[in-house]
Protein backbone atom coordinates (compact mmCIF):
# COMPACT_ATOMS: atom_id res chain seq x y z
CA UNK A 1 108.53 53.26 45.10
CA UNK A 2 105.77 52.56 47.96
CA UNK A 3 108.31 51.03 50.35
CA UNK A 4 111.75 51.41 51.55
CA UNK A 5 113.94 49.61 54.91
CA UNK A 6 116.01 51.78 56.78
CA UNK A 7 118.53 49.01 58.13
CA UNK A 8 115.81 46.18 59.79
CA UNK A 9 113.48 49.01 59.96
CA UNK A 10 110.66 48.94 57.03
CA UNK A 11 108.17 51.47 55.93
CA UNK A 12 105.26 51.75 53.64
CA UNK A 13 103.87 54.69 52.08
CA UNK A 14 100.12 54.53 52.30
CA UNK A 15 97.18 57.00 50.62
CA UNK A 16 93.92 57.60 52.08
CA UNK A 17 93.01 60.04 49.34
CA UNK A 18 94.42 62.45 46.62
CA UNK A 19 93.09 65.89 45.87
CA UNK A 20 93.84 68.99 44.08
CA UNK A 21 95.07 72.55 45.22
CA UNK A 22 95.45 75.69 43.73
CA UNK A 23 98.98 77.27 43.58
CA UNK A 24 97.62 80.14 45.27
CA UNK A 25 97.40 78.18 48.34
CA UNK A 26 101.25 78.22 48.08
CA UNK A 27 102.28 82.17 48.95
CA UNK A 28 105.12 82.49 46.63
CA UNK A 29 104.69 79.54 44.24
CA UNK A 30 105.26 80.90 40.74
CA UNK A 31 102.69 78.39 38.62
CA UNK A 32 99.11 78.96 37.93
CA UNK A 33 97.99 75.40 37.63
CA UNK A 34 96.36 73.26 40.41
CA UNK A 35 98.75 71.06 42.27
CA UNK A 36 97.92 67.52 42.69
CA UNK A 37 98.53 66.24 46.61
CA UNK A 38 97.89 62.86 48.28
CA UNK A 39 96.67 62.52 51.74
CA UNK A 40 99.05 60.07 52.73
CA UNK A 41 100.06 57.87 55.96
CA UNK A 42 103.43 55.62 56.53
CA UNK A 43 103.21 52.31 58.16
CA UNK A 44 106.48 51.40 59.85
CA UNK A 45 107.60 48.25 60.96
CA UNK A 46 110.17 48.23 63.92
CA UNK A 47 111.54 45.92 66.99
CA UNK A 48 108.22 44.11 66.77
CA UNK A 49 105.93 47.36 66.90
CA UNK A 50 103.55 48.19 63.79
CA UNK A 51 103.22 52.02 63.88
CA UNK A 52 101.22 54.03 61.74
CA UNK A 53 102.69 57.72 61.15
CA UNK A 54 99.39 60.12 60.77
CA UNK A 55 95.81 58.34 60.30
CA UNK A 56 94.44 60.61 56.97
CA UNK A 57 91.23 62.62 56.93
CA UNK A 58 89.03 59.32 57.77
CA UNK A 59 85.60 57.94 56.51
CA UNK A 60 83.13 60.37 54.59
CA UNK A 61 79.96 58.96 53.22
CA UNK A 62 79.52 60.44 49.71
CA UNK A 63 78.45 64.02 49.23
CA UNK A 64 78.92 65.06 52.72
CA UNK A 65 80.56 68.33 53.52
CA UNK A 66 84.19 67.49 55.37
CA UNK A 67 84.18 70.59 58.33
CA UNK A 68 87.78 71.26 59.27
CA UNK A 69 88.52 72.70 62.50
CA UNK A 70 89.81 76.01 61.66
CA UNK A 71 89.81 78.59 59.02
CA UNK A 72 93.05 77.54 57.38
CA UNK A 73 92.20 74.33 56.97
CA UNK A 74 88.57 75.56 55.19
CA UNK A 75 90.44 77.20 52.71
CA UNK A 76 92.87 74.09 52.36
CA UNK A 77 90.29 71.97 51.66
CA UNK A 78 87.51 73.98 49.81
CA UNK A 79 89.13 73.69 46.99
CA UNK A 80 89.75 70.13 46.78
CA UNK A 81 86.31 68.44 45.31
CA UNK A 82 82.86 68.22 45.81
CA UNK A 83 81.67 69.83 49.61
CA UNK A 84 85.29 70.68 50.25
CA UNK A 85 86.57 67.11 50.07
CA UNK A 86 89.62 65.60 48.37
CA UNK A 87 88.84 64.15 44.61
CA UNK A 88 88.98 60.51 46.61
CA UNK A 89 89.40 59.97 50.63
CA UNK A 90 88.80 56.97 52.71
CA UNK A 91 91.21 54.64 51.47
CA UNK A 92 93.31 54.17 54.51
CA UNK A 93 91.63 50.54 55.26
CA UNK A 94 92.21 49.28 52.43
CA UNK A 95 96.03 50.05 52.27
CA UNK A 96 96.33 48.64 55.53
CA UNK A 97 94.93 45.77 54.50
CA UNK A 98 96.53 45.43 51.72
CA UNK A 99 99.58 45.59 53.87
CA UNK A 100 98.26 42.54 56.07
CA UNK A 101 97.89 45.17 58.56
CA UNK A 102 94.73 44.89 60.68
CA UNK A 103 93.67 47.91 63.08
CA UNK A 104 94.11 45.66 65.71
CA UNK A 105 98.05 44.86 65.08
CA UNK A 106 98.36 48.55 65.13
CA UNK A 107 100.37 49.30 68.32
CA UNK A 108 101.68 52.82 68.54
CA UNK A 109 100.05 56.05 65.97
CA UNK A 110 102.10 59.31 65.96
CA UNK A 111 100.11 62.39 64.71
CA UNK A 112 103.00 64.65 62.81
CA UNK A 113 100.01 67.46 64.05
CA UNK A 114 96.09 67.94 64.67
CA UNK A 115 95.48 68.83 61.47
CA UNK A 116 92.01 67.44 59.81
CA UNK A 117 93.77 65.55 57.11
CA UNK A 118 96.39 64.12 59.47
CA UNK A 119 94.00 62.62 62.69
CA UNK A 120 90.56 61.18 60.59
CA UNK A 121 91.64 57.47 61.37
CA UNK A 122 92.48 58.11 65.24
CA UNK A 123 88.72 57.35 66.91
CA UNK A 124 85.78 58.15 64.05
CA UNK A 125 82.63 58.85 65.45
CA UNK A 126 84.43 58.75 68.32
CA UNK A 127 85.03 55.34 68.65
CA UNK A 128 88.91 54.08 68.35
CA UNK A 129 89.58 52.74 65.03
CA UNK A 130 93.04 51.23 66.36
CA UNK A 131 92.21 49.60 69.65
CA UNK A 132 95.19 48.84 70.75
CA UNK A 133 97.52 51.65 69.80
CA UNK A 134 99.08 54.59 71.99
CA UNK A 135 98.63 57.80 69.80
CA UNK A 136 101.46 60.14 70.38
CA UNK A 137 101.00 64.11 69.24
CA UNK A 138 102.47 67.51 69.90
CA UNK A 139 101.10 68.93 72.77
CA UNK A 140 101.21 72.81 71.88
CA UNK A 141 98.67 71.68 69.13
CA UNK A 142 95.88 70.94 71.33
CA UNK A 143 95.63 74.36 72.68
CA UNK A 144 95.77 75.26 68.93
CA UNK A 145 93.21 73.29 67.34
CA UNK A 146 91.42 71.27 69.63
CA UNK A 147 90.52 73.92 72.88
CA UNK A 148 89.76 75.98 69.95
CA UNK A 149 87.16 73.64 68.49
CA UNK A 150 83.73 72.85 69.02
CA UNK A 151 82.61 70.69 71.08
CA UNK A 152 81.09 68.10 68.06
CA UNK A 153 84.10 68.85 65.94
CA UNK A 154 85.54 65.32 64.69
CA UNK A 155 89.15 65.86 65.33
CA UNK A 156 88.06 66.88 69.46
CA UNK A 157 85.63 63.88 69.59
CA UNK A 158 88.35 61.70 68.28
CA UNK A 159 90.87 63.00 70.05
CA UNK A 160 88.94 62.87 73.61
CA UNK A 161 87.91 59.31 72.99
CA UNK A 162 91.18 58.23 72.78
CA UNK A 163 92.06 59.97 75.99
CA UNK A 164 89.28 58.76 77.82
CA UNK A 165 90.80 55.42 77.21
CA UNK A 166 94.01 56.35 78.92
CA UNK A 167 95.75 56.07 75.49
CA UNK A 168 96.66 59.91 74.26
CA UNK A 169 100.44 61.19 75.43
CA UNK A 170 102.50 63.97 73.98
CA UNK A 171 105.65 63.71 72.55
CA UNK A 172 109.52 64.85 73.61
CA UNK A 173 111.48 66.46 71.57
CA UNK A 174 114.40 63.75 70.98
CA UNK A 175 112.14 61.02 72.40
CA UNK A 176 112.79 57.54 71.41
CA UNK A 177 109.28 56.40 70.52
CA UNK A 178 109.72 53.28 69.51
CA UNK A 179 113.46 51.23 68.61
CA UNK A 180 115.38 53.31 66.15
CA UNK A 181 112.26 56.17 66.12
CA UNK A 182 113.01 59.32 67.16
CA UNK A 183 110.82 62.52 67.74
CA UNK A 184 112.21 66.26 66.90
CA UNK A 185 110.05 68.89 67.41
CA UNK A 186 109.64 70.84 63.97
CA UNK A 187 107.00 73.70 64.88
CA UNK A 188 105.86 76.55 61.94
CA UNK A 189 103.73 74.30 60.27
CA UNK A 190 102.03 74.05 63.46
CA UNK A 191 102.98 74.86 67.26
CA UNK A 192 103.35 71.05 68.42
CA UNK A 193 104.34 69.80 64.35
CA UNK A 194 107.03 66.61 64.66
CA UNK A 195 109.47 64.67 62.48
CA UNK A 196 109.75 61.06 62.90
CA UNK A 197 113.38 60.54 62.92
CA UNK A 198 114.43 56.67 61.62
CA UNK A 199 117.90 55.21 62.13
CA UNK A 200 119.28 51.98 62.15
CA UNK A 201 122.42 50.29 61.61
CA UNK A 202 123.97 53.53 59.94
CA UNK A 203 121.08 54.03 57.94
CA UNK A 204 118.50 56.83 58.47
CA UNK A 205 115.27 58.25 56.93
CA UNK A 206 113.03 61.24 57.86
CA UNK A 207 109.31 61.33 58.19
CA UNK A 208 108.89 65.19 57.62
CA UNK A 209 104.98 65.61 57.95
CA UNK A 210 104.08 69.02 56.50
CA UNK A 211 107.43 70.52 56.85
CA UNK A 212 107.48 70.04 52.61
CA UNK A 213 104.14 69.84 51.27
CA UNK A 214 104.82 70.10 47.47
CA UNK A 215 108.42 69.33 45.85
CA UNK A 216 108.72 73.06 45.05
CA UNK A 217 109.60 73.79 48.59
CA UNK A 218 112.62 72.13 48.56
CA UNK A 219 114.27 74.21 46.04
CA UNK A 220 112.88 77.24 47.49
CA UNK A 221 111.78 76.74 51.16
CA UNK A 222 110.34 80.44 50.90
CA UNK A 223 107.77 79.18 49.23
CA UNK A 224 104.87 78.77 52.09
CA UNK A 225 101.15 77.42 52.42
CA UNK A 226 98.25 79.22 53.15
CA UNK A 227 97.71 76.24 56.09
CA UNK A 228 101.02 77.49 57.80
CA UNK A 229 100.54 78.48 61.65
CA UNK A 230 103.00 80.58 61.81
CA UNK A 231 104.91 81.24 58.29
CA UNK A 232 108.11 82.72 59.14
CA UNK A 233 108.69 79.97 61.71
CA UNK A 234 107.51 77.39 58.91
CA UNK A 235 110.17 78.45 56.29
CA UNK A 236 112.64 78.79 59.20
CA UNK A 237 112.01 74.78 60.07
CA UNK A 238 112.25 74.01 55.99
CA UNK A 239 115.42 75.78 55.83
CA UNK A 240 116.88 73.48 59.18
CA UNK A 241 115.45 70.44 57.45
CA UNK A 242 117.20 71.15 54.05
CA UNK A 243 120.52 72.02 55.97
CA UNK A 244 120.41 69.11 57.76
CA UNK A 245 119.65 66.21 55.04
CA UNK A 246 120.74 68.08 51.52
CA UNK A 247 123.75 65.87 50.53
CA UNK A 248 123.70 63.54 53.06
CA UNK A 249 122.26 60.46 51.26
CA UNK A 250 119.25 60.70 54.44
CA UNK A 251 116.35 59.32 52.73
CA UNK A 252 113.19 61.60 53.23
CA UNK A 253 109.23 60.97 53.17
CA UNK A 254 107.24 63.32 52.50
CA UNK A 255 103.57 62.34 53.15
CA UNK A 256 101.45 64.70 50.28
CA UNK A 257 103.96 64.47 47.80
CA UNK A 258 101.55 62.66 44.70
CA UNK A 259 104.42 60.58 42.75
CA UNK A 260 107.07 59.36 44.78
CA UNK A 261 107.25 59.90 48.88
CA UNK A 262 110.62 58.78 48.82
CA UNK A 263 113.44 60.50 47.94
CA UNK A 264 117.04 61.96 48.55
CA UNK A 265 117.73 65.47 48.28
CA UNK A 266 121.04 65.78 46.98
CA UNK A 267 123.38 68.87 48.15
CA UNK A 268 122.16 71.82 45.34
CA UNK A 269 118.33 70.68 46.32
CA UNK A 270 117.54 68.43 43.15
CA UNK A 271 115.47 65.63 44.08
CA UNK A 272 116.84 61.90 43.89
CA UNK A 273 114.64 59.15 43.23
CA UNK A 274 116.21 55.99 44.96
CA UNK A 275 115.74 52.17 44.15
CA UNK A 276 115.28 49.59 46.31
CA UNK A 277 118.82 48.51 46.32
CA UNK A 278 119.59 51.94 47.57
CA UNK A 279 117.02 52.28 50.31
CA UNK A 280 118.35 49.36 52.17
C-alpha cells in the first residue's frame, strides 16, 4: 500500500530512488546479502496544508559522483551504484506529480535530519525547489553536518538558500507543526533526528525517519547502521519507539523500507501489513 488516512489526515508514500546496501553497513545484522532500501519521502495532506516529510537525495545528471557531507554518509552511499549513487535517484518530481502535487502547492517540508539522502529536494543548486514552503529541521543537526561542511557542499548551499529567504526554522520537541502533526525529538540517528507524530480523530500514525532503517531492526533494535551518530543513543530511541507503538494498532512509516512503508507492529515485534479498510 502507497497510501493510508489517519482520520481526515492522508498520506502518500513517495520514492525518489532505490539502492542497495551491504549488511555490513548494519553492525549486528546476521545476513550476508545486500539489502535493498528506497530513498523515500511522504506527502501529507492536512487542515488544508500539503506537507512533504524529507525531500530525497535530489537531481543527479547521469554518471556524476553524489559527495555526501560526511564520512558516514560516504560509506552509506559508496556502495549503492555507479559513483556512489543509488541504483535509480531523482524520481521525487515525478511522484509528486503523479500525486497532482506541484512544488508550488507545497506549503510546509519537515527534514526528519540533514542527512544527504533526506534534504536533495530542499533548494538544488541552491535555488528553492518548493517556493512557497517553510522547511522545518532539527537544529542540533546543523552544527553536525552543515558548520561541518564545505562551503560548496549541496546540503549547506541548499540549506542557506532557504534561509536567506527567511524560510528555515527549527523544530520543538512536542510542536504542533501543522493540524494533527506533531514533532518529538528522536536523536541517535542524528543529534537534531525527529518523528512526525499524526493523530486525528482517535487515529494515529508515526513518521519514524531513520529511527528503523531496515525491518530487521524492529525485531532486534540492537541491530545498528554504520550512518548512526551516536549508536548507543540510536538503539536507545528504537527501543522507546518499539515500547511505545508495539501492540498498539499505531500505524508506522518507515521511509527506506523497499516493500511496504506502512505497517503495524504488533506486541511480540512481527510486522502487520494493513489494508485500506484498516488504515482509515
Amino acid at each position: 500500500m502507497r497510501s493510508i488516512v489517519v482520520g481526515d489526515i492522508a498520506i502518500q508514500a513517495l520514492t525518489d530512488g532505490r539502492g542497495q546496501l551491504p549488511a555490513s553497513f548494519f553492525p549486528g545484522l546476521k545476513d550476508d546479502r545486500t539489502i535493498p532500501v528506497v530513498t523515500g519521502a511522504f506527502l501529507v495532506r492536512a487542515g488544508g496544508h500539503t506537507i512533504l516529510v524529507d525531500a530525497g537525495f535530489g537531481p543527479r545528471p547521469a554518471g556524476s559522483p553524489h559527495l555526501p557531507q560526511h564520512a558516514k554518509e560516504q560509506r552509506h552511499l559508496a556502495v549503492a551504484g555507479p559513483a556512489g549513487e543509488p541504483e535509480a535517484s531523482g524520481g521525487l518530481p515525478a511522484a509528486l506529480a503523479d500525486a497532482g502535487v506541484s512544488p508550488e502547492d507545497v506549503d510546509l517540508v519537515v527534514l526528519t535530519h540533514l542527512h544527504a539522502d533526506h534534504v536533495g529536494w530542499v533548494a538544488p543548486h541552491g535555488e528553492p525547489y518548493f517556493p512557497n514552503a517553510e522547511v522545518r529541521y532539527g537544529t542540533p543537526d546543523w552544527a553536525a553536518f552543515i558548520d561541518s561542511a564545505g562551503r560548496h557542499a549541496r546540503a549547506r548551499v541548499a540549506l542557506e538558500a532557504v534561509r536567506a529567504k527567511g524560510k528555515l526554522r527549527g523544530l520543538v520537541d512536542g510542536e504542533a507543526v501543522a493540524p494533527g502533526l506533531t514533532a518529538r525529538h528522536a536523536p541517535g540517528h542524528t543529534p537534531g533526528h525527529y518523528v512526525l507524530e499524526v493523530a486525528d480523530q482517535g487515529h494515529r500514525a508515526v513518521l519514524l525517519g531513520d529511527v528503523f532503517q531496515i525491518p530487521a531492526q524492529l525485531a532486534d533494535p540492537a541491530i545498528g547502521s554504520a550512518s548512526d551518530h551516536d549508536r548507543r543513543q540510536a538503539e536507545l530511541t528504537r527501543r522507546r519507539w518499539l515500547r511505545e507503538i508495539a501492540g498498539t494498532g499505531t500505524i508506522v512509516a518507515a521511509v527506506h523500507f523497499p516493500d511496504e512503508p506502512f505497517f503495524r507492529i504488533a506486541a511480540d515485534r512481527t510486522v502487520e501489513p494493513i489494508s485500506a479498510v484498516a488504515a482509515s
